[in-house]
Protein backbone atom coordinates (compact mmCIF):
# COMPACT_ATOMS: atom_id res chain seq x y z
CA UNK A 1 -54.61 -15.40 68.10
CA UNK A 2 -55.97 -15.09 65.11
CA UNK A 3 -57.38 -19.13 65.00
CA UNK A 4 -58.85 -18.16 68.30
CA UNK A 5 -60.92 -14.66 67.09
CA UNK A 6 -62.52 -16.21 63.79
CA UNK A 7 -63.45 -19.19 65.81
CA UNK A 8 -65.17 -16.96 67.96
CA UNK A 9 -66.51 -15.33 65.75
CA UNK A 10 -67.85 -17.76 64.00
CA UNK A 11 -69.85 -18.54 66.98
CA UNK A 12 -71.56 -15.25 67.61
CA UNK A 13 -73.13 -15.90 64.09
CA UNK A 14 -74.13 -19.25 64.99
CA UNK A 15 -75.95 -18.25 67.83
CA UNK A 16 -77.98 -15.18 66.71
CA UNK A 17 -78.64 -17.14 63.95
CA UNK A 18 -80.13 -19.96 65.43
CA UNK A 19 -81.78 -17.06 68.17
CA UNK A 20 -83.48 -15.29 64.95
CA UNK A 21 -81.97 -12.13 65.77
CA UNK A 22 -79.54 -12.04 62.23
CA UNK A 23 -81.39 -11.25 58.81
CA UNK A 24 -80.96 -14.52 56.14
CA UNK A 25 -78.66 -12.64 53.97
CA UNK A 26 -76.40 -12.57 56.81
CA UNK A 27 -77.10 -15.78 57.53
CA UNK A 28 -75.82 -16.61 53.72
CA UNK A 29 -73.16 -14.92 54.27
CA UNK A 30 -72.27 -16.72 57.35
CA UNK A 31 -72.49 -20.01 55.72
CA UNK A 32 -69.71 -18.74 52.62
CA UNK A 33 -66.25 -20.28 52.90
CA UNK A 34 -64.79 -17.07 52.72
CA UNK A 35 -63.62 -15.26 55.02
CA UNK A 36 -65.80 -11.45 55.02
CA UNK A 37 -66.24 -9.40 57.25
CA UNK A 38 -69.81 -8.20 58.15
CA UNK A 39 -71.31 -4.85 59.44
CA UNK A 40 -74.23 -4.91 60.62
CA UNK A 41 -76.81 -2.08 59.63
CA UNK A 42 -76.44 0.95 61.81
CA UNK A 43 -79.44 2.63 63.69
CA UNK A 44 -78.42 6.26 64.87
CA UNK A 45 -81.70 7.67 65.51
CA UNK A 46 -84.80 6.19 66.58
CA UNK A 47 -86.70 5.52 63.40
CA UNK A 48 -86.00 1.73 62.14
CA UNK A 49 -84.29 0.99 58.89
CA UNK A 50 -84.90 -2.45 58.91
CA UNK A 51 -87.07 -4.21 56.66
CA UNK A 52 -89.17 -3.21 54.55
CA UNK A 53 -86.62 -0.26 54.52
CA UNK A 54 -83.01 -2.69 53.64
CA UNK A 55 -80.25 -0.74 52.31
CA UNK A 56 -79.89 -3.21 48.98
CA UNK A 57 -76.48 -3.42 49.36
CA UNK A 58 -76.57 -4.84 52.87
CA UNK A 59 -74.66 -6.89 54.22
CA UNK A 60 -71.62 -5.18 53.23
CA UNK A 61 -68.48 -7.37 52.08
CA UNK A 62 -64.63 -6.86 52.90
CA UNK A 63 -62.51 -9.57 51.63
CA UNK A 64 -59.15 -9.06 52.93
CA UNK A 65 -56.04 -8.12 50.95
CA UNK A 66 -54.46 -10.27 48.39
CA UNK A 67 -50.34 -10.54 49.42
CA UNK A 68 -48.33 -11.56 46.38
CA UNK A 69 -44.42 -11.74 46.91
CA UNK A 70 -42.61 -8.32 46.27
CA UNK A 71 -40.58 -9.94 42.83
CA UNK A 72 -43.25 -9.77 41.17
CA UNK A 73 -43.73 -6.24 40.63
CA UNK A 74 -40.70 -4.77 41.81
CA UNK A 75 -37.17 -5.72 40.87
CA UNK A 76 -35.32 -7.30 37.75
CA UNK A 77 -38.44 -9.53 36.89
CA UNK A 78 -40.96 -7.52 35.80
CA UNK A 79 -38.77 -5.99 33.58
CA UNK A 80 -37.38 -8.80 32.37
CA UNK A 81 -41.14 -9.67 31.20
CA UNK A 82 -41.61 -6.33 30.02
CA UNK A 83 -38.47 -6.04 27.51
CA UNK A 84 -39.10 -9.93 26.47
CA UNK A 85 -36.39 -11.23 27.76
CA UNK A 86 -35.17 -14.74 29.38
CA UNK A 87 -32.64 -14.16 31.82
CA UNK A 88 -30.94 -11.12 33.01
CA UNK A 89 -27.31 -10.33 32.75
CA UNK A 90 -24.37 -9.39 35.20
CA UNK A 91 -21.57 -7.99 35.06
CA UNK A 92 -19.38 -10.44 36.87
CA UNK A 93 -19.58 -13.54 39.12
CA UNK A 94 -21.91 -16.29 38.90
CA UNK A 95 -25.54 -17.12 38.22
CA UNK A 96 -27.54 -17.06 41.32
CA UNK A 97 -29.95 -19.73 41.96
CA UNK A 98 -31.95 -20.22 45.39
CA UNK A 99 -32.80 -18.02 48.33
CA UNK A 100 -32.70 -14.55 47.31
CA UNK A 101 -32.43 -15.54 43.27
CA UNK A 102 -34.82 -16.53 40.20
CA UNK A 103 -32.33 -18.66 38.93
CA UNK A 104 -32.78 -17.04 35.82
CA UNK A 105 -29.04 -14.62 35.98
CA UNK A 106 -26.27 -15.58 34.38
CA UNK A 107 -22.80 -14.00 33.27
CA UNK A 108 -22.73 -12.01 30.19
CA UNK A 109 -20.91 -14.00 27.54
CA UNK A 110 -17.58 -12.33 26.88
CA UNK A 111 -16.92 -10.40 23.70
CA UNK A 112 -14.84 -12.04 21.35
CA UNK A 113 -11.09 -10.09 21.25
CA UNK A 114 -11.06 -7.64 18.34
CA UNK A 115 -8.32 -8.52 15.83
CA UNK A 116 -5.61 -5.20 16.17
CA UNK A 117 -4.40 -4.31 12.79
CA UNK A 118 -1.57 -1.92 12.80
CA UNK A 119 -1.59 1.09 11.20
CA UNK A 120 0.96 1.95 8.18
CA UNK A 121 2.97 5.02 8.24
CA UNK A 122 2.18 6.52 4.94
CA UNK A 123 5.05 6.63 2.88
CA UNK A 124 7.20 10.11 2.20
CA UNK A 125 6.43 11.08 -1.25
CA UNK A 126 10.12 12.23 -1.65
CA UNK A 127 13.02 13.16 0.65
CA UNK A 128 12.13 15.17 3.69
CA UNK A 129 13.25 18.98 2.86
CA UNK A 130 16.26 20.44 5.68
CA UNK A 131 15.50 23.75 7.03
CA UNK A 132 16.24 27.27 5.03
CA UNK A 133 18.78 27.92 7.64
CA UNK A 134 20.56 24.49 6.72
CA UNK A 135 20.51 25.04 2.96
CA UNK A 136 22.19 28.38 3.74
CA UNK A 137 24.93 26.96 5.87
CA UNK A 138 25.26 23.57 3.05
CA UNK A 139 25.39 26.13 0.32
CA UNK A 140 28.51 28.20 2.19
CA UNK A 141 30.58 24.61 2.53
CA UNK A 142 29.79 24.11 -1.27
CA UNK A 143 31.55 27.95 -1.84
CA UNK A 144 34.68 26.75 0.55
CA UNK A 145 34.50 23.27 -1.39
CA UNK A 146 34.50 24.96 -4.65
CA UNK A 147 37.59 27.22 -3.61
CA UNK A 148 39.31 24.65 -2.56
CA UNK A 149 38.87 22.30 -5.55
CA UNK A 150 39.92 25.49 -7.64
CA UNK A 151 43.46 25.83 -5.91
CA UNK A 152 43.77 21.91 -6.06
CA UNK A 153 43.19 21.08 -2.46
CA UNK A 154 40.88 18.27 -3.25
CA UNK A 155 41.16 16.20 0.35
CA UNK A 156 39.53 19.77 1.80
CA UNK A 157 37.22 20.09 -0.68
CA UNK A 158 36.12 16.93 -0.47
CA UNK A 159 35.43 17.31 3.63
CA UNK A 160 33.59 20.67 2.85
CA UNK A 161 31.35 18.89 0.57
CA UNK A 162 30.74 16.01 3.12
CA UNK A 163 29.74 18.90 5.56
CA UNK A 164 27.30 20.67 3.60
CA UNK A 165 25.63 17.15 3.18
CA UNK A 166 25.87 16.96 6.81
CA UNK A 167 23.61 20.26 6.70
CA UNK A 168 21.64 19.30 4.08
CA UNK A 169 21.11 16.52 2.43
CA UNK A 170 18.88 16.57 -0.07
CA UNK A 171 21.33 19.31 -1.57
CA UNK A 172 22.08 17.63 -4.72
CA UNK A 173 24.83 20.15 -5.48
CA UNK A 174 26.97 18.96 -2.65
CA UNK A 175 26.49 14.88 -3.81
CA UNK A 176 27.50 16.19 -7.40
CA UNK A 177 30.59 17.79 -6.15
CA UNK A 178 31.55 15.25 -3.53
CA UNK A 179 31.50 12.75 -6.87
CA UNK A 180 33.79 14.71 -8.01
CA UNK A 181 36.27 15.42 -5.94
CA UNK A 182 36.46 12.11 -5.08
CA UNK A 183 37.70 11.12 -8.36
CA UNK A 184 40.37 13.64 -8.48
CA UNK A 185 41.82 11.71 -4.94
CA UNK A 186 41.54 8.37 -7.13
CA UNK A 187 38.47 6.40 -5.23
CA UNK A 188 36.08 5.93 -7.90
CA UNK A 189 34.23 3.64 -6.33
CA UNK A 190 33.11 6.37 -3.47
CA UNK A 191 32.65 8.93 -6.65
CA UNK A 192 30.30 6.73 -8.34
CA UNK A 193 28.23 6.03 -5.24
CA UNK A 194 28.15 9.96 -4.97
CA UNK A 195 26.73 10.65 -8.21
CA UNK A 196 24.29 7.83 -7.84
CA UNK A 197 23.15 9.59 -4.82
CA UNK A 198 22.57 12.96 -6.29
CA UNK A 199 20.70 11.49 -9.37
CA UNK A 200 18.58 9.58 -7.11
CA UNK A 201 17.50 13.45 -5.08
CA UNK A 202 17.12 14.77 -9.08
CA UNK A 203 16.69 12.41 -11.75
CA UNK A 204 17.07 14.70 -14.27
CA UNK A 205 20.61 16.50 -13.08
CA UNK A 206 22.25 16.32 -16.32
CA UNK A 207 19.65 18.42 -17.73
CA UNK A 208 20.70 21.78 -14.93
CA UNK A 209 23.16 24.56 -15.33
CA UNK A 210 26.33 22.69 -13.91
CA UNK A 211 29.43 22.90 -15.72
CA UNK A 212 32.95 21.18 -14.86
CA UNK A 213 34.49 24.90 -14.99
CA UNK A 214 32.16 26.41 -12.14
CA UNK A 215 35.00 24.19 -9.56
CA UNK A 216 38.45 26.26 -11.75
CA UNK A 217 36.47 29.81 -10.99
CA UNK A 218 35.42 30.15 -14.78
CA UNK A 219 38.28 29.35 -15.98
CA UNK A 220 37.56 26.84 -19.52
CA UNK A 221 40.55 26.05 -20.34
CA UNK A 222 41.78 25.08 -16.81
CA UNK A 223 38.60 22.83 -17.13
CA UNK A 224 39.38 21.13 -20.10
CA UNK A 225 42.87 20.39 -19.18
CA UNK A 226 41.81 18.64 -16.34
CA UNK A 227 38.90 16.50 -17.88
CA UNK A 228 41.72 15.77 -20.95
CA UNK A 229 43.98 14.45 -17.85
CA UNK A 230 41.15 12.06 -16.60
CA UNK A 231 39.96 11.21 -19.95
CA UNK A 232 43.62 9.78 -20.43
CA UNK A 233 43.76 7.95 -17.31
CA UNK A 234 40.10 6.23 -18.79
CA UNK A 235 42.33 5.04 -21.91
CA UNK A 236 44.93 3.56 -19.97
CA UNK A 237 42.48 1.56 -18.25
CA UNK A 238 39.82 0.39 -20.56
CA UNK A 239 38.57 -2.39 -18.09
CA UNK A 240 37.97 0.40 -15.37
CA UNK A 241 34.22 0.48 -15.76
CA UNK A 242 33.97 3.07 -12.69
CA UNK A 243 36.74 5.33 -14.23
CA UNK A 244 35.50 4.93 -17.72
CA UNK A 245 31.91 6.07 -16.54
CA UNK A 246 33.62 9.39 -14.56
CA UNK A 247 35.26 10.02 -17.73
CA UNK A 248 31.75 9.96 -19.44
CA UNK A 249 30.15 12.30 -16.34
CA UNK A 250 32.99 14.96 -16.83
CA UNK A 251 32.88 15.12 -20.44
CA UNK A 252 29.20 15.49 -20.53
CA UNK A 253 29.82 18.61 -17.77
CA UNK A 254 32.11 19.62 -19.95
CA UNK A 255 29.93 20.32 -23.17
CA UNK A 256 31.36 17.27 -24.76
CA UNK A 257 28.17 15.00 -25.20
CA UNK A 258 29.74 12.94 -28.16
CA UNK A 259 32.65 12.05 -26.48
CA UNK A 260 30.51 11.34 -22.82
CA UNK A 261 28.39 8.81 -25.12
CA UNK A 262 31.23 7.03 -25.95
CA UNK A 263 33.03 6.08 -22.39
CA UNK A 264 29.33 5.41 -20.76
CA UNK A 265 28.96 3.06 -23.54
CA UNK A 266 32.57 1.87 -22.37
CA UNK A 267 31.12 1.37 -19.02
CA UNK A 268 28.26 -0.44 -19.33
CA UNK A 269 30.04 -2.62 -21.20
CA UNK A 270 32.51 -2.96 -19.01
CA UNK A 271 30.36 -4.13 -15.89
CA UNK A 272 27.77 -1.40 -15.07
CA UNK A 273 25.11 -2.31 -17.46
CA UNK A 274 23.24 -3.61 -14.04
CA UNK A 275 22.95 0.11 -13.18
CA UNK A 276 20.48 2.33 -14.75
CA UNK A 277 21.35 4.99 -13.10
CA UNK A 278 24.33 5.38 -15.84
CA UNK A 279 22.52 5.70 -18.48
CA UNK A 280 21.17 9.29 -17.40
CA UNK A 281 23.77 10.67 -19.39
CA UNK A 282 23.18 9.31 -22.98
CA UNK A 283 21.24 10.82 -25.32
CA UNK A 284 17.64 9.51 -25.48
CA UNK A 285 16.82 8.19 -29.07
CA UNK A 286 13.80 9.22 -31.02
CA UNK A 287 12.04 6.51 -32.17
CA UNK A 288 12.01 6.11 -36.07
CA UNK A 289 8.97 6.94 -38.34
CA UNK A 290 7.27 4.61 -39.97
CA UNK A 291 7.34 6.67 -43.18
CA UNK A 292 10.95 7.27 -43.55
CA UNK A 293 9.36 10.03 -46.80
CA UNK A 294 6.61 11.15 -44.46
CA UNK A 295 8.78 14.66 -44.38
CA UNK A 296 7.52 14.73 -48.25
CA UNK A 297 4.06 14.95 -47.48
């Protein structure tokens, strides 16, 4: 159809050309590879507008629309120009290439797997604190424990100590004690582990309040008969490092530092110089002057 119409057109200008009826400018125009479109100049009235009187512009010239494929200003190319890029990425699946494609889309490399580094639990700066109400309730098996140590029922007061560290155990008190009554039922190894424990909660424990008579109700003298009855069972075993350092820990309780020097010094020599936990209760030495006459000046 449309072969057939610009043929035929083509040969109405041809023949009012070669009839003289179309102006040389359209004749031009007729003759230029291109297709146009010409209108003619239009007479609505009776007066003539042809020459001398030609519009300057005549013949007008429509050259028909330019068609360019859609991808070129719609879709992922132009922006791909605009932004500067190469190639557009997806998500998933393969490049596309061919019908319906640029060829230019391929996958999005994948990320490279982050190394996990696991977090560290900060450390507890000391022993995690029991509950008031727990102290209360350790503190009330320490007063059976002590009542029961007092009328010499050491096997109970040993169980009410081990229950008030079953309430609370970061009560040193109830370590100390358990120590304690552990020696007077004769496992030593159980009371040193005991006292280690409680000096471990509170380095500094031989510096407190504690005395060896608090566990005879007061009573001094009941105290110091029973330390002299342990102290003797030290000398009859002098190769008893674990007794020979209990002897030490009572005497010291007992206001006897001199003496408590001397069977700690027993025990370390005797095997529990490993331990430095033992040597809590010795005296700490001043370190000498270097002026022995420096007092003189």
């Amino acid at each position: 159809m449309k072969a057939t119409a610009a043929c035929g057109a083509m040969v109405v200008l041809a023949a009012l050309v070669w009839l003289g009826q179309l102006h040389p400018a359209a004749a031009q125009v007729a003759s230029d590879p291109r297709p146009v479109l010409v209108i003619p100049y239009y007479v609505p009235y009776e007066y003539w507008y042809g020459p001398p009187y030609w519009y300057p512009y005549y013949p007008y010239r429509y050259y028909p629309p330019v068609f360019v494929p859609a991808e070129t200003l719609y879709g992922p190319g132009p922006v791909m120009r605009m932004m500067g890029v190469g190639h557009w990425f997806q998500s998933g699946g393969s490049s596309t290439s061919g019908s319906g494609g640029s060829g230019m889309l391929r996958e999005r490399p994948a990320p490279a797997p982050r190394e996990v580094v696991p977090r560290q639990a900060a450390k507890p700066v000391g022993p995690p604190l029991a509950p008031e109400s727990a102290v209360i309730q350790a503190w009330k098996y320490i007063g059976n424990g002590d009542a029961a140590f007092a009328a010499a029922d050491y096997h109970r007061a040993n169980q009410r100590y081990a229950q008030a560290i079953k309430a609370a155990p970061t009560v040193v008190e109830a370590w100390l004690r358990q120590g304690l009554a552990q020696t007077a039922l004769g496992n030593y190894e159980l009371a040193v582990a005991a006292i280690r424990e409680s000096l471990e909660l509170k380095p500094d424990l031989p510096k407190g309040r504690f005395r060896i008579w608090e566990l005879f109700n007061d009573d001094q003298q009941a105290a110091r008969r029973y330390v002299e009855a342990l102290v003797k069972k030290a000398e009859e075993n002098p190769k008893d490092a674990n007794l020979a350092f209990l002897a030490g820990v009572h005497l010291y309780f007992d206001e006897q530092p001199k003496q408590a020097e001397r069977y700690i010094n027993r025990a370390i020599e005797a095997g529990l110089a490993d331990r430095p936990f033992v040597r809590a209760f010795l005296p700490l030495k001043q370190p000498e002057a270097d002026n022995p006459r420096g007092h003189e000046f």
